[in-house]
C-alpha atoms as a PDB file:
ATOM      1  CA  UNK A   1     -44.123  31.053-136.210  1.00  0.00           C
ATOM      2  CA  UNK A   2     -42.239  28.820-138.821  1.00  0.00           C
ATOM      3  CA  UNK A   3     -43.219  24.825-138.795  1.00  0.00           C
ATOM      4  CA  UNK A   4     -41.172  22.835-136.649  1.00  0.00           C
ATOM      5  CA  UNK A   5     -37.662  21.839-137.984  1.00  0.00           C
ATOM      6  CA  UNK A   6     -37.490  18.783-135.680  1.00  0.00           C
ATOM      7  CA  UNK A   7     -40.606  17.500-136.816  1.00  0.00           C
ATOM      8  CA  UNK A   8     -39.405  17.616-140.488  1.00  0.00           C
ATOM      9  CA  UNK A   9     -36.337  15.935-140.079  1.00  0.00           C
ATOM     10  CA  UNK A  10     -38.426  12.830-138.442  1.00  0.00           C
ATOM     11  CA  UNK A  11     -41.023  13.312-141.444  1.00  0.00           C
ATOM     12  CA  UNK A  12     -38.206  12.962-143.660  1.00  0.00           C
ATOM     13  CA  UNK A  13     -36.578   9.844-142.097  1.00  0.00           C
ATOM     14  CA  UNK A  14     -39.192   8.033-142.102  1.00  0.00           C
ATOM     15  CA  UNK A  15     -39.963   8.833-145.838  1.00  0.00           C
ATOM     16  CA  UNK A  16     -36.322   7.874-146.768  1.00  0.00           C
ATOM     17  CA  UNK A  17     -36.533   4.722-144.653  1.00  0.00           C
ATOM     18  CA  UNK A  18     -39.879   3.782-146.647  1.00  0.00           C
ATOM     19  CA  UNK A  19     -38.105   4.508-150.121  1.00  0.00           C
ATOM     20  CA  UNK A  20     -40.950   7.487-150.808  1.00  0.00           C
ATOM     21  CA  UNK A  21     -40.021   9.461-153.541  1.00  0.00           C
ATOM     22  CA  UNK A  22     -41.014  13.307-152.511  1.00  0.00           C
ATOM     23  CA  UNK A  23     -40.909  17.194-152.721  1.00  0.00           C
ATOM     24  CA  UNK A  24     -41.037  19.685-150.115  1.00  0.00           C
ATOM     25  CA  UNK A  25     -42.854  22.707-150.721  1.00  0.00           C
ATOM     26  CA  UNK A  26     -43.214  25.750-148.236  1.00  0.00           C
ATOM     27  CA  UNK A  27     -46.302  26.842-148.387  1.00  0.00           C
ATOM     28  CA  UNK A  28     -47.783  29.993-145.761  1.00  0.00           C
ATOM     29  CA  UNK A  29     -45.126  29.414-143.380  1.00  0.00           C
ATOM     30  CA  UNK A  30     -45.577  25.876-143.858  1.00  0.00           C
ATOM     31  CA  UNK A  31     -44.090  22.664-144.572  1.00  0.00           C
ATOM     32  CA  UNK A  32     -45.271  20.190-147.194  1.00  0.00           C
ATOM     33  CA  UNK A  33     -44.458  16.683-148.784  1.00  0.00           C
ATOM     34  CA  UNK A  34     -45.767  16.498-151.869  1.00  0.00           C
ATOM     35  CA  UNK A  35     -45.818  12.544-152.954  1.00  0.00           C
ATOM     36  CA  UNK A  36     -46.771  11.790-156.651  1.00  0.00           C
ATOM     37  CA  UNK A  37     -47.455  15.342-156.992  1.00  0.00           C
ATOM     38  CA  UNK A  38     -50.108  15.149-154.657  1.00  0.00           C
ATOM     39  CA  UNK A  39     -50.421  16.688-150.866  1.00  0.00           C
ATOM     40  CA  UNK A  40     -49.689  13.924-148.445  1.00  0.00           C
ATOM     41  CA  UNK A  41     -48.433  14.903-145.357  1.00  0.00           C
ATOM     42  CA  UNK A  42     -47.550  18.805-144.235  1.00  0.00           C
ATOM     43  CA  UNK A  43     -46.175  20.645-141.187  1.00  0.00           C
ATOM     44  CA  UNK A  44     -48.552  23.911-139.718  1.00  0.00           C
ATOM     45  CA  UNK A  45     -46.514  25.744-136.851  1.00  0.00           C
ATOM     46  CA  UNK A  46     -45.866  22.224-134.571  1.00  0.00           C
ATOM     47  CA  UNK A  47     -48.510  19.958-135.987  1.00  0.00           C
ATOM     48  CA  UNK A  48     -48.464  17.675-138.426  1.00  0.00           C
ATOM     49  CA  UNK A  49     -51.462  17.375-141.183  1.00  0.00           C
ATOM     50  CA  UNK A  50     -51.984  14.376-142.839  1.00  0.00           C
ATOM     51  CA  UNK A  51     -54.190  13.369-145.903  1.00  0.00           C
ATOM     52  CA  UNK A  52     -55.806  10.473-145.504  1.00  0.00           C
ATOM     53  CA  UNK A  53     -58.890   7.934-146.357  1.00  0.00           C
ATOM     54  CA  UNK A  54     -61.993  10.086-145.420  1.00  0.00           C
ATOM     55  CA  UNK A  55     -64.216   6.679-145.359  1.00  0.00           C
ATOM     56  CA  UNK A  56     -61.439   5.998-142.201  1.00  0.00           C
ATOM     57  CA  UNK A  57     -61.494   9.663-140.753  1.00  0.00           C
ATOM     58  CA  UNK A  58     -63.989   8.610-137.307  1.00  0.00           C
ATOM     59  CA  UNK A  59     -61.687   5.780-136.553  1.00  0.00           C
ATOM     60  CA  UNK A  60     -58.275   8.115-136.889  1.00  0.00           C
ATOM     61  CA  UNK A  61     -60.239  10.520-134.830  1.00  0.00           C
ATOM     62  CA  UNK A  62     -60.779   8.360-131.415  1.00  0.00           C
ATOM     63  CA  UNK A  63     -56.706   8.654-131.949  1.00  0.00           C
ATOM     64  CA  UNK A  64     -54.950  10.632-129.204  1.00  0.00           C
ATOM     65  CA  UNK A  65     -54.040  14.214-130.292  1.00  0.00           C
ATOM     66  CA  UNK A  66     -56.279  14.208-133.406  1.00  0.00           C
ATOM     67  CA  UNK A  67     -58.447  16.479-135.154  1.00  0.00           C
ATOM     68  CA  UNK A  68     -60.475  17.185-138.521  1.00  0.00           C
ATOM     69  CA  UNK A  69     -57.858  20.406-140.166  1.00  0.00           C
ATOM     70  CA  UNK A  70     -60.133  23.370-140.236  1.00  0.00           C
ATOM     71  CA  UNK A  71     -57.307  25.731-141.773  1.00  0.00           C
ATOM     72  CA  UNK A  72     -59.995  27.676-143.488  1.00  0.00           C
ATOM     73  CA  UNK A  73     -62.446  27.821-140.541  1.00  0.00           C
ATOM     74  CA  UNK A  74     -64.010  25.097-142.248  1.00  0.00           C
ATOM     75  CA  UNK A  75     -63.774  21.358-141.494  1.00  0.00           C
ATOM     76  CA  UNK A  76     -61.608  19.664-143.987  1.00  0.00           C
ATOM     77  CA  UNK A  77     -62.838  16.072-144.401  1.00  0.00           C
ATOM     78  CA  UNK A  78     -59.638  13.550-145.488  1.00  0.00           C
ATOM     79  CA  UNK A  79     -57.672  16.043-143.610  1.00  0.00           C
ATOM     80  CA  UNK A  80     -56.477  15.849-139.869  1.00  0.00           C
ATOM     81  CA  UNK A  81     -54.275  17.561-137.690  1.00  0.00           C
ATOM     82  CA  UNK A  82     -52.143  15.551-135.026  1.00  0.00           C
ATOM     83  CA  UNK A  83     -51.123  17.751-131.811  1.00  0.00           C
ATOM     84  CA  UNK A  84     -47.421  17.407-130.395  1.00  0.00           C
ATOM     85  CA  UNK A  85     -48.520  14.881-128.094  1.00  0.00           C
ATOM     86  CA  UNK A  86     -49.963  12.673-130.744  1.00  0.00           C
ATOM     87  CA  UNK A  87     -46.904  12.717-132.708  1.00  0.00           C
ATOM     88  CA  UNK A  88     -44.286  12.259-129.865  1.00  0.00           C
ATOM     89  CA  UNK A  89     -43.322   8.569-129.786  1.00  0.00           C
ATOM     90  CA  UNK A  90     -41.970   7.863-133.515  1.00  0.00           C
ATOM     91  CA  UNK A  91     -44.216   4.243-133.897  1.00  0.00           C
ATOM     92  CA  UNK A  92     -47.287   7.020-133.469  1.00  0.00           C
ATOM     93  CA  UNK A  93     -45.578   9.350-136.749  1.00  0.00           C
ATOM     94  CA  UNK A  94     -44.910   6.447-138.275  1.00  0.00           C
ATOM     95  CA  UNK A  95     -48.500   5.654-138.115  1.00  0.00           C
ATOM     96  CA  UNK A  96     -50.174   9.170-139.324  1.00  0.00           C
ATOM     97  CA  UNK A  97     -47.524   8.940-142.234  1.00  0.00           C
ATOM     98  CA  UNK A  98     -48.325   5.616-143.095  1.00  0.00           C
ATOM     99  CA  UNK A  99     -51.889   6.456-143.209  1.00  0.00           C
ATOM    100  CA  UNK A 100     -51.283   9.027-145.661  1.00  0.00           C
ATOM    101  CA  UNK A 101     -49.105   7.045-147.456  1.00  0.00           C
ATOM    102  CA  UNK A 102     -51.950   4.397-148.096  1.00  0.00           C
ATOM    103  CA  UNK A 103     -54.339   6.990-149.304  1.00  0.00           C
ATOM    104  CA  UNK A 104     -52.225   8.569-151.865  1.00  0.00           C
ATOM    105  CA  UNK A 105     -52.577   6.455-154.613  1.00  0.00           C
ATOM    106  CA  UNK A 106     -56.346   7.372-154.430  1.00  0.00           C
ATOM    107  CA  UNK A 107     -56.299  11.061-153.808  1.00  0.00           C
ATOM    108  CA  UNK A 108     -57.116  13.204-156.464  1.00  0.00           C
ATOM    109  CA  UNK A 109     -54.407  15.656-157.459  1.00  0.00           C
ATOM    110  CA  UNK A 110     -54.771  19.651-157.161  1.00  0.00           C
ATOM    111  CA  UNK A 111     -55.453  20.826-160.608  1.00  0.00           C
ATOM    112  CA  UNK A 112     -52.859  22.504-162.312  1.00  0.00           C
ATOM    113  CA  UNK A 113     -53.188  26.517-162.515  1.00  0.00           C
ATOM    114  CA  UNK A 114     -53.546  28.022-165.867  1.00  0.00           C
ATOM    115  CA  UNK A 115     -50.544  30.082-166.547  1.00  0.00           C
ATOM    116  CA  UNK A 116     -50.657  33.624-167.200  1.00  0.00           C
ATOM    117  CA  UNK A 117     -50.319  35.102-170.860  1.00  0.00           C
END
């Protein structure tokens, strides 16, 4: 299944109403907005993933719909997924994005892959 084009259309109006500068990348049948070059916030299938504060992860976890991303199989600390539900009412995206937002500065880029000779 293909990420949800609804959801990215929201993502992206609320980016453009915050003046974020961003790219989109598709990634494994996913969707994600890369700000300063770093992961921020993505799309998986319906859900949105968000990178945020990891000293703040057990408080965004008592919020409704949330979960640590295990992607992998493995728990992902700094990274949650948000269910539908959690997501629905736009003050709640608004929220997840915002959280991500406030972490990026902070977040350590991916390193750059060596390029093939």
């Amino acid at each position: 299944m293909a990420y949800n084009e609804f959801l990215a259309d929201r993502i992206r109006q609320i980016l453009h109403h915050k003046k974020v500068l961003y790219l989109e990348k598709q990634m494994m049948g996913s969707l994600v907005f890369m700000v300063d070059n770093k992961m921020c916030v993505g799309i998986i299938k319906d859900e949105l993933m968000v990178r945020i504060d990891p000293e703040i992860e057990v408080v965004a976890l008592e919020k409704e719909g949330s979960r640590l991303m295990d992607f992998t199989g493995k728990s992902m600390h700094g990274f949650l997924m948000i269910n539908p539900e959690g997501i629905d009412m736009d003050e709640d995206l608004d929220y997840w994005i915002q959280l991500a937002l406030d972490f990026n500065p902070s977040a350590k880029a991916s390193k750059p892959k060596k390029k093939k000779t």
